[in-house]
N, C-alpha and C. Protein backbone atom coordinates (compact mmCIF):
# COMPACT_ATOMS: atom_id res chain seq x y z
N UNK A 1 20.23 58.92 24.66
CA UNK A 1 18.80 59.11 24.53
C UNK A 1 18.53 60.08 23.38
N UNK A 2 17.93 59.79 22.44
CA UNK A 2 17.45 60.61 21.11
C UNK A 2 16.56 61.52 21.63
N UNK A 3 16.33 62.27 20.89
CA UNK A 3 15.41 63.46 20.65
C UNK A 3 14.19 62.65 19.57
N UNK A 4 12.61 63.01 19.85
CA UNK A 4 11.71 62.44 18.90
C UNK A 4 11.78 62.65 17.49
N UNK A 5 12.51 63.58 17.67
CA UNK A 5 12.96 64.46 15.88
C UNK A 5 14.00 63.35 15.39
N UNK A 6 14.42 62.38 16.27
CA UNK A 6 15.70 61.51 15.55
C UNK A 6 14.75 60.05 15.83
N UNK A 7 14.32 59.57 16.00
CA UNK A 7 13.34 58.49 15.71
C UNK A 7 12.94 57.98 14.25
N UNK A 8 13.05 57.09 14.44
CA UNK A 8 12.71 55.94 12.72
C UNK A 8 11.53 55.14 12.71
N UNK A 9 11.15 55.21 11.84
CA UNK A 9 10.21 54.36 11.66
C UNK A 9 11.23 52.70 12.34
N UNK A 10 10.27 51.93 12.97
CA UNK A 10 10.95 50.45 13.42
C UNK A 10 11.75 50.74 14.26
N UNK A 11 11.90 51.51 14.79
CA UNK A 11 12.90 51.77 16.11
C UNK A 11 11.87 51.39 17.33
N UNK A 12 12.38 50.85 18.39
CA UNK A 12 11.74 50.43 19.78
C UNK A 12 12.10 51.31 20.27
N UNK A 13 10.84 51.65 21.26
CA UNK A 13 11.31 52.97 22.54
C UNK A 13 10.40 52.08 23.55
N UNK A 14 11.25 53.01 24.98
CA UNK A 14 10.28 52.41 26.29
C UNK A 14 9.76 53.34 26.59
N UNK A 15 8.25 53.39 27.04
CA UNK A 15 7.65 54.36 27.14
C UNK A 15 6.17 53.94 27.94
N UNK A 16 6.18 54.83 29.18
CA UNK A 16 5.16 54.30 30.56
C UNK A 16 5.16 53.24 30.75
N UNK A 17 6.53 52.22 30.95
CA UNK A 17 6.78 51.22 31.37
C UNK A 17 6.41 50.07 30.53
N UNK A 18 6.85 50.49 29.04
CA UNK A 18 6.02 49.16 28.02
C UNK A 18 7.47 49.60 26.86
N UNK A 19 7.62 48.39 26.20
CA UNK A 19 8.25 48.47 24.99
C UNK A 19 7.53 48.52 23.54
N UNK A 20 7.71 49.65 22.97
CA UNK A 20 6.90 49.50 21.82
C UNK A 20 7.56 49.76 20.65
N UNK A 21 7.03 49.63 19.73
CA UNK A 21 7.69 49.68 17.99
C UNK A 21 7.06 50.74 17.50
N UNK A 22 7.68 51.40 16.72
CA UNK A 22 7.64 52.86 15.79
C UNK A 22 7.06 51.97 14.78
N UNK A 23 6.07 52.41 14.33
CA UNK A 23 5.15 52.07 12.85
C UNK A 23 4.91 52.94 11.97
N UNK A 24 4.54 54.28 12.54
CA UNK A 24 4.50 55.22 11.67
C UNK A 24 4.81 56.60 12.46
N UNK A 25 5.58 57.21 11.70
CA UNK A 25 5.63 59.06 12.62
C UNK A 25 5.17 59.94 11.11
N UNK A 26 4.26 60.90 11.79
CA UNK A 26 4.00 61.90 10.96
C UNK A 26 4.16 63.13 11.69
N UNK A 27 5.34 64.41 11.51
CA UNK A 27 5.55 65.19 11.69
C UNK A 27 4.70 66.81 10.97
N UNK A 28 4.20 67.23 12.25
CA UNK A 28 3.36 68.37 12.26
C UNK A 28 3.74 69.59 12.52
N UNK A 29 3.41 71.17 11.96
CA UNK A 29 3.96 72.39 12.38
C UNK A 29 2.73 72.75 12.42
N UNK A 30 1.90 72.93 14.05
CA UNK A 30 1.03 73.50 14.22
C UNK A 30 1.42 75.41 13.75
N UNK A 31 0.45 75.82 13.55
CA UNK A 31 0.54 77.58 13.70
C UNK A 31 0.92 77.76 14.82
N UNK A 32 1.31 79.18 15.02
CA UNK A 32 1.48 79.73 16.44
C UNK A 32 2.65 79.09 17.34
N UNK A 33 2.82 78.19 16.89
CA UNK A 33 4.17 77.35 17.68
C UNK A 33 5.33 77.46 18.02
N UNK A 34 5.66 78.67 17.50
CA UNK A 34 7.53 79.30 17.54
C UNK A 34 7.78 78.04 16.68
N UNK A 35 7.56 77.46 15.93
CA UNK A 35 9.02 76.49 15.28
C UNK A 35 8.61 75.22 15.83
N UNK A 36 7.55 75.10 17.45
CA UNK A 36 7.73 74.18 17.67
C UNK A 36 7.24 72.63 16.63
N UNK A 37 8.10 71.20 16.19
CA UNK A 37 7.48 70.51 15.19
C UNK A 37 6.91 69.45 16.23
N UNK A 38 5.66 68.90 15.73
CA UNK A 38 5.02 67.63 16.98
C UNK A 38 5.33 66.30 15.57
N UNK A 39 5.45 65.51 16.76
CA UNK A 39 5.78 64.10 16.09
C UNK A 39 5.19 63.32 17.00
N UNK A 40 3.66 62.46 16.33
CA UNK A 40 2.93 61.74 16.07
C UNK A 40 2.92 60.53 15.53
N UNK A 41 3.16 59.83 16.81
CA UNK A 41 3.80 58.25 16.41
C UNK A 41 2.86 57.66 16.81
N UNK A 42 2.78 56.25 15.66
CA UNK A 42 1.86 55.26 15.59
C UNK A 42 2.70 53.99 16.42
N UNK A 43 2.51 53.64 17.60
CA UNK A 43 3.21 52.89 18.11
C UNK A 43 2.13 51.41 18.40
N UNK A 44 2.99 50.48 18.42
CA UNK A 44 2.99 48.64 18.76
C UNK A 44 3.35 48.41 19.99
N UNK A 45 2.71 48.11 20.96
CA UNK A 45 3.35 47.24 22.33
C UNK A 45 3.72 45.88 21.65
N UNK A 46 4.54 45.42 22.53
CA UNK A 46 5.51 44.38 21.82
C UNK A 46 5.31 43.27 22.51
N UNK A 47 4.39 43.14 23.73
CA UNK A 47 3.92 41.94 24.63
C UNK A 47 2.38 41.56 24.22
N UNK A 48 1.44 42.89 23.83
CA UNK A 48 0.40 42.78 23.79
C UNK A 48 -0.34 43.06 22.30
N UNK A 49 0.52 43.57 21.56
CA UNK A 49 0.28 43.94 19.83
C UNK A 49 -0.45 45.09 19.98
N UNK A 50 -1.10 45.31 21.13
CA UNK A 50 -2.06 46.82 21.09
C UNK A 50 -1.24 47.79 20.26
N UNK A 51 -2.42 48.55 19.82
CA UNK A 51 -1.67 50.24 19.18
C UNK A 51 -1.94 51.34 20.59
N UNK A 52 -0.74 52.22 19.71
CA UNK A 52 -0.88 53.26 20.98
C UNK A 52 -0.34 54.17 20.08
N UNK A 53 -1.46 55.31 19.95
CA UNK A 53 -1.09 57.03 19.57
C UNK A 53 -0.26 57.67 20.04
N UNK A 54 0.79 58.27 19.89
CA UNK A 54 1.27 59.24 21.12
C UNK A 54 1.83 60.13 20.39
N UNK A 55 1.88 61.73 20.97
CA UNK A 55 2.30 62.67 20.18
C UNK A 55 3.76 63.26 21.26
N UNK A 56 4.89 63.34 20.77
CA UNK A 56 5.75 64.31 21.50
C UNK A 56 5.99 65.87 20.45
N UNK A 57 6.96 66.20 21.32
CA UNK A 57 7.35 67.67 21.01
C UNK A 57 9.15 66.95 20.47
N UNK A 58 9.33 68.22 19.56
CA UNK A 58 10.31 67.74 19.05
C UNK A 58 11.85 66.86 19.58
N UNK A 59 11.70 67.75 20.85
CA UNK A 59 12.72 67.58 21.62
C UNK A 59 12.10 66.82 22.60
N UNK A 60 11.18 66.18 23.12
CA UNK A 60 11.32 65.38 23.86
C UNK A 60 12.30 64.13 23.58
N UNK A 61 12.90 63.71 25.16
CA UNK A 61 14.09 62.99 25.16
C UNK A 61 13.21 61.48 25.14
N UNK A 62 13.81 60.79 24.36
CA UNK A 62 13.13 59.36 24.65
C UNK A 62 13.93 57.79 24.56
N UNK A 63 13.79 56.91 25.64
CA UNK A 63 14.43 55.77 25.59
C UNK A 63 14.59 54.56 24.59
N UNK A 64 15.48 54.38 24.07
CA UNK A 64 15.43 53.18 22.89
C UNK A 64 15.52 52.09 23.63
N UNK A 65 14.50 50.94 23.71
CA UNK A 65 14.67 49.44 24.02
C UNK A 65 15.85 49.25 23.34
N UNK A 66 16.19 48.10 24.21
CA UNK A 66 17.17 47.22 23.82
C UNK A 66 16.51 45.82 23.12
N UNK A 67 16.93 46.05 21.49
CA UNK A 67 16.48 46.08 20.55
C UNK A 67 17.92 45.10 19.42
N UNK A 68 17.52 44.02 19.23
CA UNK A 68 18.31 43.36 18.20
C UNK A 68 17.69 42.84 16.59
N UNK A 69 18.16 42.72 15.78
CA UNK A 69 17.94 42.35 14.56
C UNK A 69 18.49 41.09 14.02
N UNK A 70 17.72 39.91 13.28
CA UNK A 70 18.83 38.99 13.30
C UNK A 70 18.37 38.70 11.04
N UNK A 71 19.04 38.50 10.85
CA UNK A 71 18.40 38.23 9.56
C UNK A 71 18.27 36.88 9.16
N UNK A 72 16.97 36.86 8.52
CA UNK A 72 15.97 35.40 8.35
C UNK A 72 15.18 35.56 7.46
N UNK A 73 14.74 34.76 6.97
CA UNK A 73 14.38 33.87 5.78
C UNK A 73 12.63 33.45 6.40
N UNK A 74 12.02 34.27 4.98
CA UNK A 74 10.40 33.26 5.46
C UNK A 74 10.16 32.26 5.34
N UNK A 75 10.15 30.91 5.81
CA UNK A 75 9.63 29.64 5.90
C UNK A 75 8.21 29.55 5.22
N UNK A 76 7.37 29.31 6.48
CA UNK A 76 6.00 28.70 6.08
C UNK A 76 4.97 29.58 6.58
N UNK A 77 3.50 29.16 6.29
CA UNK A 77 2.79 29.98 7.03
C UNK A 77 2.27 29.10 8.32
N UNK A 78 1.50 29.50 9.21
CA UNK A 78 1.22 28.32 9.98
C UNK A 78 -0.11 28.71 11.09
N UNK A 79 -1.58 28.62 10.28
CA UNK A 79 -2.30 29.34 10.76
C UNK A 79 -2.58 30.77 10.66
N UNK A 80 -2.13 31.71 11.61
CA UNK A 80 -2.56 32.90 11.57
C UNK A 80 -1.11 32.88 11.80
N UNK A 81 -0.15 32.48 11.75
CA UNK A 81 1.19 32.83 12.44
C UNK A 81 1.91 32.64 11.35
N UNK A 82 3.10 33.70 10.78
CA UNK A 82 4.30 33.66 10.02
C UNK A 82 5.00 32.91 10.54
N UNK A 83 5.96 31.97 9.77
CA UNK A 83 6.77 31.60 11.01
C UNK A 83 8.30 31.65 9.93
N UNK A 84 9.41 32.03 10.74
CA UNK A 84 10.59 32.80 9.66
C UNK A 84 11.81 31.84 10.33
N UNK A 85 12.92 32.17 9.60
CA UNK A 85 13.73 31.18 9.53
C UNK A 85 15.51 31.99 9.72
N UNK A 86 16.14 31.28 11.09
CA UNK A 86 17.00 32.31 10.62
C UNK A 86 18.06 31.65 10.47
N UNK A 87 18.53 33.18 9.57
CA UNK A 87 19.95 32.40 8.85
C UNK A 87 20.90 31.85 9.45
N UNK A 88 21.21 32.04 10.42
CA UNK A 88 22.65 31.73 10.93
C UNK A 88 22.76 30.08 12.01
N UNK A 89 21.23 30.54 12.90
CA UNK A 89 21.20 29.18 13.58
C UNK A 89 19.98 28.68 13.50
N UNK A 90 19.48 28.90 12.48
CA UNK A 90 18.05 28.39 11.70
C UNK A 90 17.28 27.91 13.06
N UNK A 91 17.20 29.19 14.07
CA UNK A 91 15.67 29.21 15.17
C UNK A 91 14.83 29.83 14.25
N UNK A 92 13.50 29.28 14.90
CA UNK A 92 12.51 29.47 14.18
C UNK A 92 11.95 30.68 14.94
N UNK A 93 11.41 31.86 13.90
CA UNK A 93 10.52 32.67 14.90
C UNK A 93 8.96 32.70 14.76
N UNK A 94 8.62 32.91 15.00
CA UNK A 94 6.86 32.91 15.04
C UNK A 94 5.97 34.15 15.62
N UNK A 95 5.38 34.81 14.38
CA UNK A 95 5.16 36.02 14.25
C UNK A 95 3.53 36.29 13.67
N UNK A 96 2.31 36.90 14.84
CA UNK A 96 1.49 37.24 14.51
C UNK A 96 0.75 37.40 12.91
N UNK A 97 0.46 37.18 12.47
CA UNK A 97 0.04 38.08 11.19
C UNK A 97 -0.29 39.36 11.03
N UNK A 98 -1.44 39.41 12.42
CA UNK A 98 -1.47 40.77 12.64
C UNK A 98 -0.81 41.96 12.73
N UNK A 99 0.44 41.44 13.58
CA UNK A 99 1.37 42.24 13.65
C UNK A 99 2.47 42.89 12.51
N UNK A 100 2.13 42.00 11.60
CA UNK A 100 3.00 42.08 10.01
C UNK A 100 2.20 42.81 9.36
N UNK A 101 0.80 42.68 8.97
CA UNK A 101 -0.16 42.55 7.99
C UNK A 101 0.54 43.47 6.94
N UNK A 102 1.09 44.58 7.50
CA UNK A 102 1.73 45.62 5.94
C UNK A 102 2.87 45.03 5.40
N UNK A 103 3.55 44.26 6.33
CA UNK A 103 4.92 43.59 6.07
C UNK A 103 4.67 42.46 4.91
N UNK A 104 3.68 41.77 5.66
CA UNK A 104 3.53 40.43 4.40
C UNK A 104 3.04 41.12 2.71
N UNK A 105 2.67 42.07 2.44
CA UNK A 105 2.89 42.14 1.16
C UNK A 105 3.48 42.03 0.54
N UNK A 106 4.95 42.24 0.79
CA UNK A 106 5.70 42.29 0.59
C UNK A 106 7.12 41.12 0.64
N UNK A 107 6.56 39.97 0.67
CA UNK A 107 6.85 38.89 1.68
C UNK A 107 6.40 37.70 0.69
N UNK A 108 7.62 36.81 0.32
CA UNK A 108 7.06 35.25 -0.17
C UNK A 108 8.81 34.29 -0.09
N UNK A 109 8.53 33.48 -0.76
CA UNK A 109 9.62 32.15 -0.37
C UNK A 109 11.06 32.72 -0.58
N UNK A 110 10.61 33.82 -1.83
CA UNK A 110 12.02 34.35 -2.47
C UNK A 110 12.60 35.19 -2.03
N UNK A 111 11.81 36.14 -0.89
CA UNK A 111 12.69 37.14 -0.76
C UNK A 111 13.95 37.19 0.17
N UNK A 112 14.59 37.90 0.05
CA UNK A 112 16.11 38.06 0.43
C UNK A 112 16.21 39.28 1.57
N UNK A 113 17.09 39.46 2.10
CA UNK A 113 17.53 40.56 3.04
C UNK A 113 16.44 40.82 4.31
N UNK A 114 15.24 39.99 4.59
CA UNK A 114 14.89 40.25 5.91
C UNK A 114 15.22 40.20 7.05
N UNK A 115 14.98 40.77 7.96
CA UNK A 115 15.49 41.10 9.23
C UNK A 115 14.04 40.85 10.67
N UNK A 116 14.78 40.40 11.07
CA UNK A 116 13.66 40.17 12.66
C UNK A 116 13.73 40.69 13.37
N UNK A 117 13.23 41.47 13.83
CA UNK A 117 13.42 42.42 14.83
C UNK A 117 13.01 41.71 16.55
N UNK A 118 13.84 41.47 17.23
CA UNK A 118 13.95 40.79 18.76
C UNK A 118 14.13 42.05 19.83
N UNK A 119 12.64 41.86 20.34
CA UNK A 119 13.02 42.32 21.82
C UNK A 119 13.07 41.63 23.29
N UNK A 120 14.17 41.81 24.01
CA UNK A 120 14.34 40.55 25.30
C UNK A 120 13.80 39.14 24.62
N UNK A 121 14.67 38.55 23.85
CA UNK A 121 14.20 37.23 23.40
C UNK A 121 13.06 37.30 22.53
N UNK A 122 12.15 38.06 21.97
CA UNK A 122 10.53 37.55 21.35
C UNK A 122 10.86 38.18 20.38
N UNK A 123 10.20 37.25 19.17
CA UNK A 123 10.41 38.22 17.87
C UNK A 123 8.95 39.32 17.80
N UNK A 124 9.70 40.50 17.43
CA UNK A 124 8.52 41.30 17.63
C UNK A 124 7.97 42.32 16.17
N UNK A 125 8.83 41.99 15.33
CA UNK A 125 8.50 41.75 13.57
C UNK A 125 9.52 41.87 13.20
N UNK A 126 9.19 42.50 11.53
CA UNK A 126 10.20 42.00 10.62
C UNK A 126 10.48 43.46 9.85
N UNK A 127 12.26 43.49 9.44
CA UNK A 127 12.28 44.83 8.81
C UNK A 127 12.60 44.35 7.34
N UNK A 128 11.93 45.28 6.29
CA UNK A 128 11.98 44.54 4.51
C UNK A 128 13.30 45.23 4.32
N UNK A 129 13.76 44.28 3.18
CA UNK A 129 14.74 45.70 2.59
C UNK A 129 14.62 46.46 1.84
N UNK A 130 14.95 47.17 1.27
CA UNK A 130 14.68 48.33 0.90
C UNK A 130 13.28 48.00 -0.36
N UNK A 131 14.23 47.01 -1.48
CA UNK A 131 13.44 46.90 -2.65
C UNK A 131 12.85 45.14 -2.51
N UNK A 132 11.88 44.91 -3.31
CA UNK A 132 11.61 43.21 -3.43
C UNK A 132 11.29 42.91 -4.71
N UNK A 133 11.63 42.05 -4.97
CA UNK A 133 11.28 41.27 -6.69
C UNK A 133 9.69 40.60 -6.14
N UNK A 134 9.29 40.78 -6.82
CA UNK A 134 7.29 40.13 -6.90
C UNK A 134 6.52 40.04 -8.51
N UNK A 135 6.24 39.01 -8.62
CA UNK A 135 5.66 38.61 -10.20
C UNK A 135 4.12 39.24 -10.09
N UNK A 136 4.16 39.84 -11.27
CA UNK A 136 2.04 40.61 -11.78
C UNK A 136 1.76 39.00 -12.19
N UNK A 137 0.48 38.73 -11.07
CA UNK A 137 -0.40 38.15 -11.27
C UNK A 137 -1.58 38.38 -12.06
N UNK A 138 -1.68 39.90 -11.82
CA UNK A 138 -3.14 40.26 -12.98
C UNK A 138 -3.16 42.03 -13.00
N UNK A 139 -3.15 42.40 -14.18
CA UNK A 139 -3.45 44.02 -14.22
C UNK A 139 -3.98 43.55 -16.38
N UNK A 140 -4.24 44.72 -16.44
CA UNK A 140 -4.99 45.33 -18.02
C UNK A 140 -4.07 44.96 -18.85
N UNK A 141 -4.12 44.40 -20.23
CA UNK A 141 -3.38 44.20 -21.34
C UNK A 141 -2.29 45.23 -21.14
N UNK A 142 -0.78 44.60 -21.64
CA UNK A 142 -0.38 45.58 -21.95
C UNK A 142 -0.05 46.30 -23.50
N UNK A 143 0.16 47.63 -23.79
CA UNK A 143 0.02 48.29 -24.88
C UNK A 143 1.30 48.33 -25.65
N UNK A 144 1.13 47.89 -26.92
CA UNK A 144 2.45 47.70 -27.93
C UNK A 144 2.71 49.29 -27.94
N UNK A 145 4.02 49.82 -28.10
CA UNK A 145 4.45 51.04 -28.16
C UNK A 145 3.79 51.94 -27.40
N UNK A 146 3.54 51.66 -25.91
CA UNK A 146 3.43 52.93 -24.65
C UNK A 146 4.74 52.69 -24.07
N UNK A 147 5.01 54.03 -24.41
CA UNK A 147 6.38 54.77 -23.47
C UNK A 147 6.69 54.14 -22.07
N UNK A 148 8.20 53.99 -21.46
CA UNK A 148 8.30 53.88 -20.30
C UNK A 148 7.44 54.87 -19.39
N UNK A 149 7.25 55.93 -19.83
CA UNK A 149 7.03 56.79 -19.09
C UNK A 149 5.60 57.75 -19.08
N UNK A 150 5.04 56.85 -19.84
CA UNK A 150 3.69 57.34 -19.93
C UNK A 150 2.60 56.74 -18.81
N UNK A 151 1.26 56.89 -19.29
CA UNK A 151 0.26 56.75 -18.04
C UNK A 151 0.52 55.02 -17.28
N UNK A 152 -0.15 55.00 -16.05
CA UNK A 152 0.43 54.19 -15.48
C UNK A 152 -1.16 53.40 -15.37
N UNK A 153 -1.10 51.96 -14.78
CA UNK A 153 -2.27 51.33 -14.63
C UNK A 153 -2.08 50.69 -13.29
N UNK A 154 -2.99 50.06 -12.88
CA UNK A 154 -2.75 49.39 -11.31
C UNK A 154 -2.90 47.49 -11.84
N UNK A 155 -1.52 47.05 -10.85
CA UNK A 155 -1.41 45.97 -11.32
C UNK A 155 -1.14 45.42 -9.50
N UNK A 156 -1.72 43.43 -9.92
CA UNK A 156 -1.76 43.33 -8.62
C UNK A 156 -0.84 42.01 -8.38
N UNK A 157 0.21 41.82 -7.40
CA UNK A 157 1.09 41.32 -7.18
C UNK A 157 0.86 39.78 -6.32
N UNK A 158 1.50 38.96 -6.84
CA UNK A 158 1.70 37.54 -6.42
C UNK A 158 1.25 37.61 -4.77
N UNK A 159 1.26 38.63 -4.10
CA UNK A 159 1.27 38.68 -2.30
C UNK A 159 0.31 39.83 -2.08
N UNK A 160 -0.47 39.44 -3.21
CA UNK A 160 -2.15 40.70 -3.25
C UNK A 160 -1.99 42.13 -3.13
N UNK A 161 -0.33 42.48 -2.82
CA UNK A 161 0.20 44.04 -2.81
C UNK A 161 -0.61 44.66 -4.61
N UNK A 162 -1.44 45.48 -4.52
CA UNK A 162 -1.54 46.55 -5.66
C UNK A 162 -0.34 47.53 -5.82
N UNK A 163 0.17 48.14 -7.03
CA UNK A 163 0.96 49.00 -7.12
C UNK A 163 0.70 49.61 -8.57
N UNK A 164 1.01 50.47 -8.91
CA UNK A 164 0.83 51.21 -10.52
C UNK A 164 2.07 51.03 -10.99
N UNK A 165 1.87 50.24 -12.21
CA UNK A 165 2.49 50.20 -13.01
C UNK A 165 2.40 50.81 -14.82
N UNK A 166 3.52 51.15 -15.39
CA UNK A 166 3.34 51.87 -16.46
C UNK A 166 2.72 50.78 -17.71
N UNK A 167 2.16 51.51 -18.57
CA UNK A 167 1.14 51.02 -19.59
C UNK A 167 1.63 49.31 -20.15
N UNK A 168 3.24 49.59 -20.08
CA UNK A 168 4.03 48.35 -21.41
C UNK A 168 4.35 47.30 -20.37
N UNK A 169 3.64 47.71 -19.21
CA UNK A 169 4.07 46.14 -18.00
C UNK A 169 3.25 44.94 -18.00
N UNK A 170 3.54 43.89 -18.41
CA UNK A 170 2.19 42.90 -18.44
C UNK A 170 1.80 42.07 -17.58
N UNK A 171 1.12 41.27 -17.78
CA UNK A 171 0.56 39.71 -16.36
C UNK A 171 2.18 38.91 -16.62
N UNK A 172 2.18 38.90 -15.77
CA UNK A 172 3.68 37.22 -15.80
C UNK A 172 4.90 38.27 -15.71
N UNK A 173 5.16 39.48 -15.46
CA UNK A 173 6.06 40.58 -15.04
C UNK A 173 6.93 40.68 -13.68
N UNK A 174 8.25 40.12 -13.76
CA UNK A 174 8.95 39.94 -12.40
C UNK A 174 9.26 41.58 -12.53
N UNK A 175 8.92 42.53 -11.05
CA UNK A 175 9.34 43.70 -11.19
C UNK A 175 9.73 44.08 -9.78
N UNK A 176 10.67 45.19 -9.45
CA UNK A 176 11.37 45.51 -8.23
C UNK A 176 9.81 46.44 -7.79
N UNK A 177 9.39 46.13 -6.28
CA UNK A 177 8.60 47.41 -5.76
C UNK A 177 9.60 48.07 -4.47
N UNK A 178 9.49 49.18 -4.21
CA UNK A 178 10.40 49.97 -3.21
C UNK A 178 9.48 49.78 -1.90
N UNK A 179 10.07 49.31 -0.49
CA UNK A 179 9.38 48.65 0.40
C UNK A 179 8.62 50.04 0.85
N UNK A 180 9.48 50.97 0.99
CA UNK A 180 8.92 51.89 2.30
C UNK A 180 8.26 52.84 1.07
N UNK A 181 7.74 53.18 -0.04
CA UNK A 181 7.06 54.05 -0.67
C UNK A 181 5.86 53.05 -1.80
N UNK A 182 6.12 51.95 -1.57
CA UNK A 182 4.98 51.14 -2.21
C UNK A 182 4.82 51.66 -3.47
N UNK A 183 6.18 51.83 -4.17
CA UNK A 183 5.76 52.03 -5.97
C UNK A 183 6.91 50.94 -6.59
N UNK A 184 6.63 50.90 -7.90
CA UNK A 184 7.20 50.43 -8.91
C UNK A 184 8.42 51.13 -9.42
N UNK A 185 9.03 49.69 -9.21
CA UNK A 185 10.60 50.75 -9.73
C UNK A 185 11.67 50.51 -11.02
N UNK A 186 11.00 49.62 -11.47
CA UNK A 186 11.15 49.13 -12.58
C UNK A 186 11.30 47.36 -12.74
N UNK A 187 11.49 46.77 -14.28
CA UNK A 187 11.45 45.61 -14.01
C UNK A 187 12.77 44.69 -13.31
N UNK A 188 12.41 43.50 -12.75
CA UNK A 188 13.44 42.93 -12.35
C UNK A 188 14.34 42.39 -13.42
N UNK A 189 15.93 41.96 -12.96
CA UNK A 189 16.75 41.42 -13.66
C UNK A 189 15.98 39.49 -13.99
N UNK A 190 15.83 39.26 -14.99
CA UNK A 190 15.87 37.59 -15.40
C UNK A 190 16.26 36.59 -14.64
């Protein structure tokens, strides 16, 4: 049993008799606290998609669902429903939109290394990998002789993801974005 201080983003915990998914933790040092740190998790029920707030103390002890990953491939869309493809015994999973909505930015025919996250049989989303290749559909001319490293502009990606990109990046630009910090990391390989 972990401590809330050892919790991940996408980790399943059971908690008041429900399985839910880690979406977001933001760790707090109120004043006055001795040291104590609060961790403020954005949690997913995994039967019902509801959100649920919940704050522990650092050390509260907490249960990890039993929790598998299988890696798969996005198929098609189908309605309001993703529906993904997996590698090994090509079952199909079928996955809210809702429940993705930050995921699918990040998300088209090409990408590589996804993961499904299964609890007791149901797919209950999807983990990115780290980086993704995605083509600029549309951002500002780009500028003959601006530096790698000069001012940046906002450019907007084949899967409607926005990200800033530097001045010399143009429309028709295959470029790596970093999943979990939503920036530009340079261009992709050819």
């Amino acid at each position: 049993m972990p401590k809330a201080s050892e919790i991940k983003k996408n980790a399943a915990i059971e908690h008041n008799g429900k399985v839910l998914i880690v979406r977001d933790i933001t760790r707090s040092v109120p004043q006055g606290r001795a040291g104590g740190s609060l961790y403020r998790m954005r949690l997913y029920d995994v039967v019902t998609g509801g959100k649920v707030d919940e704050t522990f103390k650092a050390e509260d002890m907490l249960n990890l669902a039993d929790l598998s990953r299988r890696p798969a491939m996005f198929s098609y869309l189908d309605g309001d429903e993703y529906v993904f493809m997996d590698n090994e015994d090509y079952t199909p999973y079928n996955l809210n939109k809702e429940s993705i909505s930050e995921e699918v930015l990040y998300i088209n025919e090409d990408t590589e290394g996804l993961s499904v996250i299964i609890v007791d049989g149901n797919p209950v989303g999807i983990d990115l990998p780290a980086s993704v290749e995605l083509v600029i559909t549309e951002t500002d001319p780009s500028i003959k002789g601006a530096s790698a490293s000069a001012r940046t502009k906002p450019a907007t990606l084949s899967t409607g993801l926005v990200v800033q990109v530097p001045e010399h990046i143009s429309t028709g630009d295959k470029i790596k974005v970093n999943t979990a910090e939503q920036k530009f990391m340079g261009r992709a390989d050819k």
